[in-house]
C-alpha atoms as a PDB file:
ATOM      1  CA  UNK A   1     -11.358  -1.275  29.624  1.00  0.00           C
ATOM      2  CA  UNK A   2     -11.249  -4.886  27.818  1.00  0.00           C
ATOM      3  CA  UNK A   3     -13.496  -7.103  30.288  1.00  0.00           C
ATOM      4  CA  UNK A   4     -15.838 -10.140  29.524  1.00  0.00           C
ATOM      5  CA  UNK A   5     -19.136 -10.259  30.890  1.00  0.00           C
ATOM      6  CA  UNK A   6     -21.253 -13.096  30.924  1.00  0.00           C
ATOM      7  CA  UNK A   7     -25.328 -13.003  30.250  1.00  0.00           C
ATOM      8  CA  UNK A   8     -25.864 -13.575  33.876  1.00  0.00           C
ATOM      9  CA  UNK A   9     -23.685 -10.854  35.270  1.00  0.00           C
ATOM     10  CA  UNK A  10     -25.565  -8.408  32.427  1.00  0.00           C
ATOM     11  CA  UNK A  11     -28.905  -9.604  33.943  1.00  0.00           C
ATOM     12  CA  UNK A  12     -27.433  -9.277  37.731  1.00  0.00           C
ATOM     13  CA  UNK A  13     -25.916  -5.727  36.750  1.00  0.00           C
ATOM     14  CA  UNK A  14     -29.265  -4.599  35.058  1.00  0.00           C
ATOM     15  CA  UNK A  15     -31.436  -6.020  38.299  1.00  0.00           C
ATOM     16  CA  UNK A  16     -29.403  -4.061  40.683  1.00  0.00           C
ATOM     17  CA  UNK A  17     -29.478  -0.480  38.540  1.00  0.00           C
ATOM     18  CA  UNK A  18     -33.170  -1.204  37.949  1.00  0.00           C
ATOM     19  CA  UNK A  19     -35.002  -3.339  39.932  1.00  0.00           C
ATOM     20  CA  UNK A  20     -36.641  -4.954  37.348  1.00  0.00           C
ATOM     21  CA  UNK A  21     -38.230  -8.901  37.973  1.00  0.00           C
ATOM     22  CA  UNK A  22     -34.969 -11.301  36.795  1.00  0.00           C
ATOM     23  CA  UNK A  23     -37.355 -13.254  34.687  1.00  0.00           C
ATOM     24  CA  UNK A  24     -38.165 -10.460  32.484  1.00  0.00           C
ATOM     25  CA  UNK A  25     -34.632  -8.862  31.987  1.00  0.00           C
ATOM     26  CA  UNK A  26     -33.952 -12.734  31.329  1.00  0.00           C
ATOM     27  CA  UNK A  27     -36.090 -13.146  28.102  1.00  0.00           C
ATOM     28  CA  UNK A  28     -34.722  -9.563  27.097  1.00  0.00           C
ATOM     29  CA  UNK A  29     -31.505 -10.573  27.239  1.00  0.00           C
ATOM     30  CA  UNK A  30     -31.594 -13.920  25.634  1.00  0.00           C
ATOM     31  CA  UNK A  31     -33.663 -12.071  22.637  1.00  0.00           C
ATOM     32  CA  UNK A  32     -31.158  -9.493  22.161  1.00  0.00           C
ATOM     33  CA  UNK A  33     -28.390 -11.819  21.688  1.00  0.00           C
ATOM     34  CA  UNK A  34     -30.486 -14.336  19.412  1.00  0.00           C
ATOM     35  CA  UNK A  35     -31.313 -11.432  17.434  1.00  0.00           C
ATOM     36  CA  UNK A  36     -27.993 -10.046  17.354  1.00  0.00           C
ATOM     37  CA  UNK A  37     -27.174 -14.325  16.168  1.00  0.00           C
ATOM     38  CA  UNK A  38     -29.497 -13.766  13.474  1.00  0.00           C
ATOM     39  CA  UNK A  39     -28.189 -10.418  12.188  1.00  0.00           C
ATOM     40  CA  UNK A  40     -24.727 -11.598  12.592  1.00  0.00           C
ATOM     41  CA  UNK A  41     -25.573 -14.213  10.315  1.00  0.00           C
ATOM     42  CA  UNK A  42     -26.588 -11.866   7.627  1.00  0.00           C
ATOM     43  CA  UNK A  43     -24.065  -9.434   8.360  1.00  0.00           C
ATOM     44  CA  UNK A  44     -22.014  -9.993   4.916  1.00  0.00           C
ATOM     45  CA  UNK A  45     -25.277  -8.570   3.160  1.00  0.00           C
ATOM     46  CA  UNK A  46     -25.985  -6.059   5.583  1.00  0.00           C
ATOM     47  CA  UNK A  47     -22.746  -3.904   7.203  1.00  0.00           C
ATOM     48  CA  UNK A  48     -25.325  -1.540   8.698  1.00  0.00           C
ATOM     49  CA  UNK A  49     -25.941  -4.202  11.953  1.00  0.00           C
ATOM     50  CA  UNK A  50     -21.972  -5.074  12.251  1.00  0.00           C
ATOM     51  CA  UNK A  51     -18.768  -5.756  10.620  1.00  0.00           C
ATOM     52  CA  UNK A  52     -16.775  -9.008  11.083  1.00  0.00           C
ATOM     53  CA  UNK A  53     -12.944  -9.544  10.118  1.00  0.00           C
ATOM     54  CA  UNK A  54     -10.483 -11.790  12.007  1.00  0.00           C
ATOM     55  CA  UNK A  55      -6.930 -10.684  13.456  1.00  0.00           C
ATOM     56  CA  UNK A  56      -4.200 -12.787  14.334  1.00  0.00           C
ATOM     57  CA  UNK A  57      -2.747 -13.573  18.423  1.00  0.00           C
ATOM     58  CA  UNK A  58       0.491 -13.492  19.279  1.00  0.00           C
ATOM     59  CA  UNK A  59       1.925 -17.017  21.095  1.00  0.00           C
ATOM     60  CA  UNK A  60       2.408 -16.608  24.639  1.00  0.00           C
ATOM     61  CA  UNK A  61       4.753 -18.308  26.468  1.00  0.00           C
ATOM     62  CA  UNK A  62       3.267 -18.485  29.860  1.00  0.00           C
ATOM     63  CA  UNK A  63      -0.773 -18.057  29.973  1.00  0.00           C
ATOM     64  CA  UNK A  64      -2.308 -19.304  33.409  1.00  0.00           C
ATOM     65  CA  UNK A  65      -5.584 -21.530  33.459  1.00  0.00           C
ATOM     66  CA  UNK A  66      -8.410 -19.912  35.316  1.00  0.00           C
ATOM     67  CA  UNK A  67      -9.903 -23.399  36.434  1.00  0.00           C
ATOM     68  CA  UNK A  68      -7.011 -25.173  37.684  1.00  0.00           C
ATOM     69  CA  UNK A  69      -4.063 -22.443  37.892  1.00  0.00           C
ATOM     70  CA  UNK A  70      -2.104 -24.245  35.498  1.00  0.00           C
ATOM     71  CA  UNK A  71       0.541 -22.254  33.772  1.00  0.00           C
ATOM     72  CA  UNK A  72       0.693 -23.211  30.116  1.00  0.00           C
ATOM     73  CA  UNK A  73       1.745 -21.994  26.395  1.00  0.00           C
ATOM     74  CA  UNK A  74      -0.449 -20.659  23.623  1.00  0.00           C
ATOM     75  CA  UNK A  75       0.729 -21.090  20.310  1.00  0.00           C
ATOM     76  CA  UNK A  76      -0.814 -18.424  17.896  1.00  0.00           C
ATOM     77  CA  UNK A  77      -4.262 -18.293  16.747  1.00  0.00           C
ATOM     78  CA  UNK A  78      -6.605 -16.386  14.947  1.00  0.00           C
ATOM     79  CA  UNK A  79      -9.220 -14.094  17.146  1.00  0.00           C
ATOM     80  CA  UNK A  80     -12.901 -13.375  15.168  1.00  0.00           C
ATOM     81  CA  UNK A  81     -13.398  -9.229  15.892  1.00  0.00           C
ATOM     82  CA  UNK A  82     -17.140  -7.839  15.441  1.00  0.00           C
ATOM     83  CA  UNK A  83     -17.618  -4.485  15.366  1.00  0.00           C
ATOM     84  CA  UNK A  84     -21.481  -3.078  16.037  1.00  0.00           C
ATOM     85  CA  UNK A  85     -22.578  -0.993  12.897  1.00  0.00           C
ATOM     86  CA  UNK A  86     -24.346   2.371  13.200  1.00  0.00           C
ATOM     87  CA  UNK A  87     -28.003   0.746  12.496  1.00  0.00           C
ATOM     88  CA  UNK A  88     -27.054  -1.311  16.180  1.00  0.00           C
ATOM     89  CA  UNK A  89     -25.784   1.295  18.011  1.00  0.00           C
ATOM     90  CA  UNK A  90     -28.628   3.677  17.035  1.00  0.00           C
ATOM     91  CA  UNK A  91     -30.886   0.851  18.542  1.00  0.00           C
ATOM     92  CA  UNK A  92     -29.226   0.027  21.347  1.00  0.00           C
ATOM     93  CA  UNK A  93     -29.435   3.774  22.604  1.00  0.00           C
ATOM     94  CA  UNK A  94     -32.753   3.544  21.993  1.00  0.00           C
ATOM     95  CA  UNK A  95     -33.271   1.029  23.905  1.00  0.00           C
ATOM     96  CA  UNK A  96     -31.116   2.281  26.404  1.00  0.00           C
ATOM     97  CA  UNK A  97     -33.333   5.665  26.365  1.00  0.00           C
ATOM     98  CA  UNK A  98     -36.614   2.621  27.079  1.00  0.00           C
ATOM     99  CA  UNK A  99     -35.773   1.460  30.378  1.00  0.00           C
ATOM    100  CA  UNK A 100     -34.220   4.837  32.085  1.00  0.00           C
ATOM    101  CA  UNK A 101     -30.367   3.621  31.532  1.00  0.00           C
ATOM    102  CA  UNK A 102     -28.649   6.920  31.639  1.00  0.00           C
ATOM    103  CA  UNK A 103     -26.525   7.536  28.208  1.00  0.00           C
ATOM    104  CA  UNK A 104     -23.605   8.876  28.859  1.00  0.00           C
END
């Protein structure tokens, strides 16, 4: 499954499993992603965090716009791809393992 999530419907998704106080899930959040900024940013000296390459899109002829149901065409574009290193994933379980999110 290929789905977007925004950082709100993480924080909803995490308050429901866990019950946790929105405020604090919040600043969690927000860190991880400025951290994962940061080691993005320094990801062409270390691969351990993540790799970054870029892959081409195909033009589409008939895309519709989510905010006004416009049907429109998409010429092609290139699409930045990261993939999370083993160093990340290896903390993210952790982390995972922290709060009492089952691994599965």
């Amino acid at each position: 499954m290929n789905t977007k999530q925004t950082k709100a419907a993480i924080i909803k998704s995490i308050h429901d499993k866990l019950g946790k106080d929105r405020k604090d899930i919040h600043m969690i959040i927000y860190g991880f992603f400025d951290e994962m900024k940061d080691g993005l940013g320094k990801a062409r000296q270390r691969n351990s965090v993540a790799s970054e390459h870029s892959r081409s899109s195909n033009a589409k002829e008939k895309v519709r716009t989510p905010k006004t149901g416009e049907t429109v065409s998409v010429d092609k574009h290139g699409v930045a791809v990261v993939k999370a290193g083993k160093e990340l994933k290896d903390e993210l379980w952790e982390v995972r393992s922290w709060y009492g999110i089952p691994i599965r």
